[in-house]
Protein backbone atom coordinates (compact mmCIF):
# COMPACT_ATOMS: atom_id res chain seq x y z
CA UNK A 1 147.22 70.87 29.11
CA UNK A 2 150.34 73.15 29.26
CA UNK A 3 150.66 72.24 32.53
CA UNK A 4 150.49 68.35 32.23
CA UNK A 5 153.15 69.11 29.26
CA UNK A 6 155.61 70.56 31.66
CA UNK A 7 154.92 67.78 34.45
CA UNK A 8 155.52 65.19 31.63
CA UNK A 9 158.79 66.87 30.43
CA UNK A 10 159.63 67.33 33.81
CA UNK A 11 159.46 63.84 34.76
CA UNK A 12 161.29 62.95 31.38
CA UNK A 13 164.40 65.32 32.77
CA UNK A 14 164.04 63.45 36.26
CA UNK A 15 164.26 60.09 34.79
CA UNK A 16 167.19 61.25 32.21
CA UNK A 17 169.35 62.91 35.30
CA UNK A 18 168.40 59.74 37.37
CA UNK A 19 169.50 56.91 34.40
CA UNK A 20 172.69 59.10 33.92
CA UNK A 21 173.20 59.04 37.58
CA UNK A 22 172.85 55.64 37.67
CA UNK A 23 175.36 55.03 34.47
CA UNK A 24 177.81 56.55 36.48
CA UNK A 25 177.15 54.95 39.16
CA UNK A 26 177.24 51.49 37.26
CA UNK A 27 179.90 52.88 34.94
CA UNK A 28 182.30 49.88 36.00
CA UNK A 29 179.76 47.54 35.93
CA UNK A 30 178.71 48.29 32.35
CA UNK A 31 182.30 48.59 30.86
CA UNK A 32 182.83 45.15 32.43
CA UNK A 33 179.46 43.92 30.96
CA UNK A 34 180.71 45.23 27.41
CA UNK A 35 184.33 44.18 27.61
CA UNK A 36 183.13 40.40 28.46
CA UNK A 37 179.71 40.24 26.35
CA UNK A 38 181.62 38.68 23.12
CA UNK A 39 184.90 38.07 25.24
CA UNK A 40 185.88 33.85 25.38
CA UNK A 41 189.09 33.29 27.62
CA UNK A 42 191.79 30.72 25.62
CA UNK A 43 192.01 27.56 27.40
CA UNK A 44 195.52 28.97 28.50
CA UNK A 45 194.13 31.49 30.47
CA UNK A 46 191.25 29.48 32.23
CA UNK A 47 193.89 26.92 33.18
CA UNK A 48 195.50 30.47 34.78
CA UNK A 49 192.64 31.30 36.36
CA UNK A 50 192.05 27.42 37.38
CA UNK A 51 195.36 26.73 39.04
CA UNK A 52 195.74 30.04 40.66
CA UNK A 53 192.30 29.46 42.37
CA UNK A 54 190.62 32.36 41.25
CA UNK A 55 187.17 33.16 42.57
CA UNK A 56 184.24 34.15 40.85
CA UNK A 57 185.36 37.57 41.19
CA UNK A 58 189.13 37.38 40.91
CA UNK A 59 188.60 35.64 37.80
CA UNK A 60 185.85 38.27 36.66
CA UNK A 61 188.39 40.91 37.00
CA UNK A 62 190.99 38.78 35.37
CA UNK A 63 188.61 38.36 31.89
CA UNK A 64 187.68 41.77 31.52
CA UNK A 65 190.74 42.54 30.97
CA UNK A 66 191.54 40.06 28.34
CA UNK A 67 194.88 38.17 29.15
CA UNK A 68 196.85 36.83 26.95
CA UNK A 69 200.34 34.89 26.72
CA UNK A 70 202.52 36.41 24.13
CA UNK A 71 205.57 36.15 22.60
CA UNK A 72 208.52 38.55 23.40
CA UNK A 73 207.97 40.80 20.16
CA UNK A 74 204.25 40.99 20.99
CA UNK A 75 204.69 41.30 24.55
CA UNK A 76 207.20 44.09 23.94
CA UNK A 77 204.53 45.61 21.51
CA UNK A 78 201.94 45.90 24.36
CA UNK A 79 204.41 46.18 27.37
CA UNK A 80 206.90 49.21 28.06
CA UNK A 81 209.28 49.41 30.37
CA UNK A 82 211.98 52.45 30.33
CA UNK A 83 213.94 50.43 33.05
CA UNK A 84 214.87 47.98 30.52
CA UNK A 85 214.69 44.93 33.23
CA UNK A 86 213.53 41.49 33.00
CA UNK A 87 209.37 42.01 32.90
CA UNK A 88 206.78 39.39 32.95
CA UNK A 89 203.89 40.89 32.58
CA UNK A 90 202.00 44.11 32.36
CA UNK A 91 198.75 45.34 33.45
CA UNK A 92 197.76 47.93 31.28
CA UNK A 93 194.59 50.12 32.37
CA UNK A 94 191.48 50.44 30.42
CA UNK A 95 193.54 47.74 27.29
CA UNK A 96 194.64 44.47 28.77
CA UNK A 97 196.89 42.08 31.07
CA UNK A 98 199.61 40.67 29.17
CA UNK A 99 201.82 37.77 30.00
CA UNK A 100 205.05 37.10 28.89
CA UNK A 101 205.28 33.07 27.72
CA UNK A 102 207.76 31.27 29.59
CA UNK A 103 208.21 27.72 28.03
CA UNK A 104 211.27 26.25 29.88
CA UNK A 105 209.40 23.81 32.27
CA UNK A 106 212.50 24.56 34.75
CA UNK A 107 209.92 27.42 35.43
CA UNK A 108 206.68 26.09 35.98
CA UNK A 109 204.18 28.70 37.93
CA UNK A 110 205.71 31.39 36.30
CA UNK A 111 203.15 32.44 34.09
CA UNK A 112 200.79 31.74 37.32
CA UNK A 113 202.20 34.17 39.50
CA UNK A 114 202.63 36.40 36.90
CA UNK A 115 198.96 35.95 35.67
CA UNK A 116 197.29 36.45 39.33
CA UNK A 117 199.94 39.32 40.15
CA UNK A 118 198.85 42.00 37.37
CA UNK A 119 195.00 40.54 37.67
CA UNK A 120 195.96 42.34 41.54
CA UNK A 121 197.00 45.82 39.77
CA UNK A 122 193.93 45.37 38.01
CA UNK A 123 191.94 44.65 41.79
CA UNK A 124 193.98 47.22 43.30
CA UNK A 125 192.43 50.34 40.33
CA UNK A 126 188.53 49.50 41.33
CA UNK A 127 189.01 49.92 45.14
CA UNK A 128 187.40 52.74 46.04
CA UNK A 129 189.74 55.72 47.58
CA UNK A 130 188.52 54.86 51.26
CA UNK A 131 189.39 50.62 50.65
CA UNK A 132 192.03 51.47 49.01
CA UNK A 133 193.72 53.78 52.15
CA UNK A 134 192.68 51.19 54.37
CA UNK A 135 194.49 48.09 52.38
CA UNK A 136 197.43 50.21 51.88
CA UNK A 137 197.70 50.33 56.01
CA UNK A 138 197.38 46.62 56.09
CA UNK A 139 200.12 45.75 53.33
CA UNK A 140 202.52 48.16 54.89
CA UNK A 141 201.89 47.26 58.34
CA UNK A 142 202.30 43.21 56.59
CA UNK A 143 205.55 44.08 54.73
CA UNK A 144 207.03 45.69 57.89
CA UNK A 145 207.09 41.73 59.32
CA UNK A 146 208.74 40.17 55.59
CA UNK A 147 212.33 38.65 56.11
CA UNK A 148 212.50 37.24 52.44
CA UNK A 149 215.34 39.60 51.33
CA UNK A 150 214.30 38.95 47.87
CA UNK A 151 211.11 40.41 48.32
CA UNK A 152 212.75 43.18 50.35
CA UNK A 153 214.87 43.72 47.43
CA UNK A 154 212.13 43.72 44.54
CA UNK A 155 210.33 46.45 46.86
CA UNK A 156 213.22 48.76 46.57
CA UNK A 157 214.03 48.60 43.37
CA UNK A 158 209.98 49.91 42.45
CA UNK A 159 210.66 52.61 45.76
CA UNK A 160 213.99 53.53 43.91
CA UNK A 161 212.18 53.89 40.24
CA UNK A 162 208.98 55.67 41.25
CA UNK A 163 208.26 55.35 45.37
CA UNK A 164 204.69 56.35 44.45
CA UNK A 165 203.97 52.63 42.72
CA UNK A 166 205.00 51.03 46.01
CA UNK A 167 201.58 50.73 47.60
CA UNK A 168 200.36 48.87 44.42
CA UNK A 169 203.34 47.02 43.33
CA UNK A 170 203.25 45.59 47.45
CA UNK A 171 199.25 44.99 47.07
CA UNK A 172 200.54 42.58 44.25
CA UNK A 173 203.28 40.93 45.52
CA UNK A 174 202.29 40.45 49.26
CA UNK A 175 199.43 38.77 47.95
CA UNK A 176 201.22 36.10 45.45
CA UNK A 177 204.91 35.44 47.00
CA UNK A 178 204.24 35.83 50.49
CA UNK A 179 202.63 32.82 52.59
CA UNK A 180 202.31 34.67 56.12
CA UNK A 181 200.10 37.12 56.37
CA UNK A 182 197.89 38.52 59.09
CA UNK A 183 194.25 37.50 59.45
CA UNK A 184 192.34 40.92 58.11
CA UNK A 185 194.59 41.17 55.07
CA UNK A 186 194.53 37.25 54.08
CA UNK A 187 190.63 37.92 54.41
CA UNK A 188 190.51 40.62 52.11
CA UNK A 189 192.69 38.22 49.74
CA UNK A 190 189.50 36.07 49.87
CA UNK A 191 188.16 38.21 47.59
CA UNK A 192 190.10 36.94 44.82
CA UNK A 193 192.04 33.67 45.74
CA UNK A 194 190.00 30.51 47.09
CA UNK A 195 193.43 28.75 48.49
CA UNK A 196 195.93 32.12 48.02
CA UNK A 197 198.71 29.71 49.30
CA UNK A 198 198.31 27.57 45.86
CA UNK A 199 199.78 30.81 44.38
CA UNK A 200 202.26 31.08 47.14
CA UNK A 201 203.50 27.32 45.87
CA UNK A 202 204.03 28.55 42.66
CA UNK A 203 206.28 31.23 43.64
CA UNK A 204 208.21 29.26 45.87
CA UNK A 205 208.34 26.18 42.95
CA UNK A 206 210.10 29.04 40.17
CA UNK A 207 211.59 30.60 42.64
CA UNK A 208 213.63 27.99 44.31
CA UNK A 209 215.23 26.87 40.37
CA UNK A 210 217.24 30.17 40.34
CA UNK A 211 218.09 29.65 44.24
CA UNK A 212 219.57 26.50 44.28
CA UNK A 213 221.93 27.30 41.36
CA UNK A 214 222.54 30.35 43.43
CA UNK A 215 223.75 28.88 46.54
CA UNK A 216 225.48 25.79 44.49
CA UNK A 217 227.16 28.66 42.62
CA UNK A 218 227.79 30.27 46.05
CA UNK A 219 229.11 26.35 47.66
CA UNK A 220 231.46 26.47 44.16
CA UNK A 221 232.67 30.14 45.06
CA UNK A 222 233.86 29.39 48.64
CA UNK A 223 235.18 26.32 48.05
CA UNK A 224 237.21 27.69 44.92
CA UNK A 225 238.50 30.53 47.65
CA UNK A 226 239.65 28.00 50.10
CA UNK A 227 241.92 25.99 46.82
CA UNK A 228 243.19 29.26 45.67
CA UNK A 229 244.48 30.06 49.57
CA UNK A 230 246.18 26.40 49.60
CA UNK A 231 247.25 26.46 46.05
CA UNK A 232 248.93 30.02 46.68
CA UNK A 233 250.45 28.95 49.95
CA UNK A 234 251.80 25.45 48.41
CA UNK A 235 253.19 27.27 45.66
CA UNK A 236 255.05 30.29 47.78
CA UNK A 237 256.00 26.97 49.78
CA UNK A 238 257.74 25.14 46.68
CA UNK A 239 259.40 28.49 45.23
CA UNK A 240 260.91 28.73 48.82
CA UNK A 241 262.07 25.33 48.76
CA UNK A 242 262.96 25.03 45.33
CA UNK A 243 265.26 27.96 46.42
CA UNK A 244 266.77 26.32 49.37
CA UNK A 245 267.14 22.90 46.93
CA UNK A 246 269.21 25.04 44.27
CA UNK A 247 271.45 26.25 46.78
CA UNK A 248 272.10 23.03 48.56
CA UNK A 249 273.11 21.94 45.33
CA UNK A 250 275.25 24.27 44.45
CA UNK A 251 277.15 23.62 48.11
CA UNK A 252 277.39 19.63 46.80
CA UNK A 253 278.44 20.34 43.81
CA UNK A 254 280.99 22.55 45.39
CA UNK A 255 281.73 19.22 47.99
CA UNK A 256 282.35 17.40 45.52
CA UNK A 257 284.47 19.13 43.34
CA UNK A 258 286.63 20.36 46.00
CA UNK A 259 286.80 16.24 46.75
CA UNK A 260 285.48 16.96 50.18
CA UNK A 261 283.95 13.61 49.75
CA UNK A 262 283.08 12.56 53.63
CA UNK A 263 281.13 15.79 54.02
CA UNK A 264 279.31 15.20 50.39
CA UNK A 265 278.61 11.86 51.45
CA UNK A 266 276.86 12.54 54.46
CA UNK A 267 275.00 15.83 53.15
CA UNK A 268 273.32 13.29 50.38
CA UNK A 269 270.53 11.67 52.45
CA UNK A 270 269.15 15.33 54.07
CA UNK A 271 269.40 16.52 50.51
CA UNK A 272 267.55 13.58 48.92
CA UNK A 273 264.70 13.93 51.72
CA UNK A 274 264.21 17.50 50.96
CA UNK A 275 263.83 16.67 47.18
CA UNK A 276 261.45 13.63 48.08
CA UNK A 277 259.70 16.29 50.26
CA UNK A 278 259.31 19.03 47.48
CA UNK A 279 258.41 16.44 44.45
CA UNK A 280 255.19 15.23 47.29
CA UNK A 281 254.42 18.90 47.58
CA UNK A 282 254.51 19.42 43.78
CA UNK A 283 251.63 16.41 42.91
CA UNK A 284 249.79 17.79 46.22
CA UNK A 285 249.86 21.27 44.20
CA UNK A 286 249.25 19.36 40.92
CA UNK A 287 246.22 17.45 42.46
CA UNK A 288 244.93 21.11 44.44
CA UNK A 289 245.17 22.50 40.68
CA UNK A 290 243.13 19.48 39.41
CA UNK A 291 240.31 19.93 41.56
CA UNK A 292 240.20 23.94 41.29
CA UNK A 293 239.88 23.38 37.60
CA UNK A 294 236.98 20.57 38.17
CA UNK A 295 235.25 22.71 40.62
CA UNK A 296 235.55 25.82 37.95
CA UNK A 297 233.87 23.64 35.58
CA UNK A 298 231.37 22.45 37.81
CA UNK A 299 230.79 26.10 38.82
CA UNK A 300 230.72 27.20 34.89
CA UNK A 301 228.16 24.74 34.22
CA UNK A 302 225.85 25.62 36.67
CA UNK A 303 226.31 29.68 35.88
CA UNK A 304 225.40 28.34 32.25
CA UNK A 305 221.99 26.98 33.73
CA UNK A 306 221.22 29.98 35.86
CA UNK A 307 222.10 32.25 32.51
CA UNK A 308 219.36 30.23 30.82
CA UNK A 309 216.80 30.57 33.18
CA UNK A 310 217.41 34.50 33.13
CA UNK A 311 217.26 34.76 29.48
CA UNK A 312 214.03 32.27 29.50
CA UNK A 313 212.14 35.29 31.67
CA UNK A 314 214.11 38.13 29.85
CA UNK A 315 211.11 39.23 27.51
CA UNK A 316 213.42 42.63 26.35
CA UNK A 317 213.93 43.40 23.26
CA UNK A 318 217.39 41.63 21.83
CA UNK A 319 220.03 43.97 20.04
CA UNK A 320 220.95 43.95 16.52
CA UNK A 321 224.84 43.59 15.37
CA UNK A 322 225.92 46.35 12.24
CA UNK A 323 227.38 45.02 9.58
């Protein structure tokens, strides 16, 4: 009997040591199953998951972590950044994915890149340490081959901040602004994309608003260069010859009042050319002037623009003024 008792609790500890085994084995598995048993997406965030062409498993990791769109003050609540830059969303491990609400339609697929980039971070934390060393070959050995100088310049700002993020922050970004990729990393991108390059579109789409008032700003710029160059050289022109006019009058006057009236006489005419000469060089200044000032305007109002797309994305906490 004793010994039946001790085969019985032995087999008790066996199958205890074995469930807990397998708990940790299935650890991710279960704290997915609890975070999505009573969890319903908002019709916001399915049309996310819809339109960024998550799969089954993209969008799987994309629920359990409970996205939402929020406000700046609620974003800011959830999302911290000590940089103090412009921040769209936030995956936060083992809480949530939150997603800063952009409502100025000059920024459509926004909140979609934003919404498949961090459900990426949250990809990136479940590969296992051998996947993960492996995709972190393939996205370098991908990023070495980007020209985009954007994206080049997004990359160094995260290596400048913390160089240890830049594996992850490149997992993310490779994967939703970048349309070329090679063949074994596009494939692991199956994973969680059906049509990746739908997200690509979207970046491209927001994107291209703040780089065609960019290089319209840049078109205003130059041109504004070349009418200050002209303007300056007209002017140093018409201070010259307003100099030369001055003193030929002076010498007429002079002429005339020494009654040296043959040599007045025929100085007139060369005189009254150079005047005719200097008042067409004064309304080609004046109309030079004109168009600087219309092309300052023009300029002005498309800096205005691009200043209200950056404040649309700037999800920072505003200052207060002291009384």
């Amino acid at each position: 009997m004793e010994k039946s008792s001790r085969r019985v609790s032995f087999l008790l500890a066996l199958a205890f040591l074995l469930a807990t085994v397998g708990a940790l084995w299935q650890r991710q598995a279960i704290y997915d199953w609890i975070r999505l048993r009573d969890y319903t997406p908002s019709p916001g965030i399915v049309a996310l998951a819809d339109t960024t062409s998550m799969t089954d498993y993209g969008r799987h990791v994309f629920y359990v972590y409970h996205p939402t769109l929020e406000d700046k003050d609620s974003f800011n609540a959830h999302c911290t950044n000590s940089e103090r830059s412009i921040v769209l969303g936030c995956y936060v491990e083992h809480q949530g994915i939150y997603i800063f609400d952009v409502t100025d339609e000059r920024l459509s697929g926004i909140e979609e890149v934003t919404a498949a980039h961090e459900m990426l971070h949250a990809a990136y934390d479940r590969l296992s340490s051998k996947e993960k060393k492996r995709i972190d070959a393939l996205v370098a050995s991908a990023f070495a081959d980007v020209k985009d100088q954007r994206v080049l310049d997004t990359v160094e700002r995260y290596r400048e901040r913390d160089a240890t993020i830049v594996p992850n922050e490149l997992h993310s970004i490779l994967g939703t602004e970048v349309r070329n990729l090679p063949a074994e990393l596009e494939q692991y991108y199956a994973k969680y994309f059906k049509d990746r390059s739908a997200v690509v579109v979207f970046s491209e789409k927001y994107q291209q608003a703040f780089t065609e008032r960019q290089t319209k700003i840049d078109e205003y710029d130059q041109r504004l260069k070349t009418l200050q160059s002209q303007i300056d050289a007209l002017q140093s022109s018409l201070k010259s010859q307003e100099e030369g006019l001055q003193a030929e009058r002076a010498r007429l006057d002079s002429l005339r009042s020494t009654n040296r009236v043959d040599e007045y006489n025929a100085s007139v005419p060369g005189f009254n050319e150079r005047i005719r000469r200097y008042n067409v060089d004064v309304a080609s200044a004046r109309q030079l002037i004109d168009e600087y000032n219309k092309v300052v305007a023009s300029r002005n109002a498309i800096a205005v623009e691009e200043n209200e797309l950056i404040k649309a994305i700037d999800s920072r906490p505003g200052t207060m003024q002291a009384e």
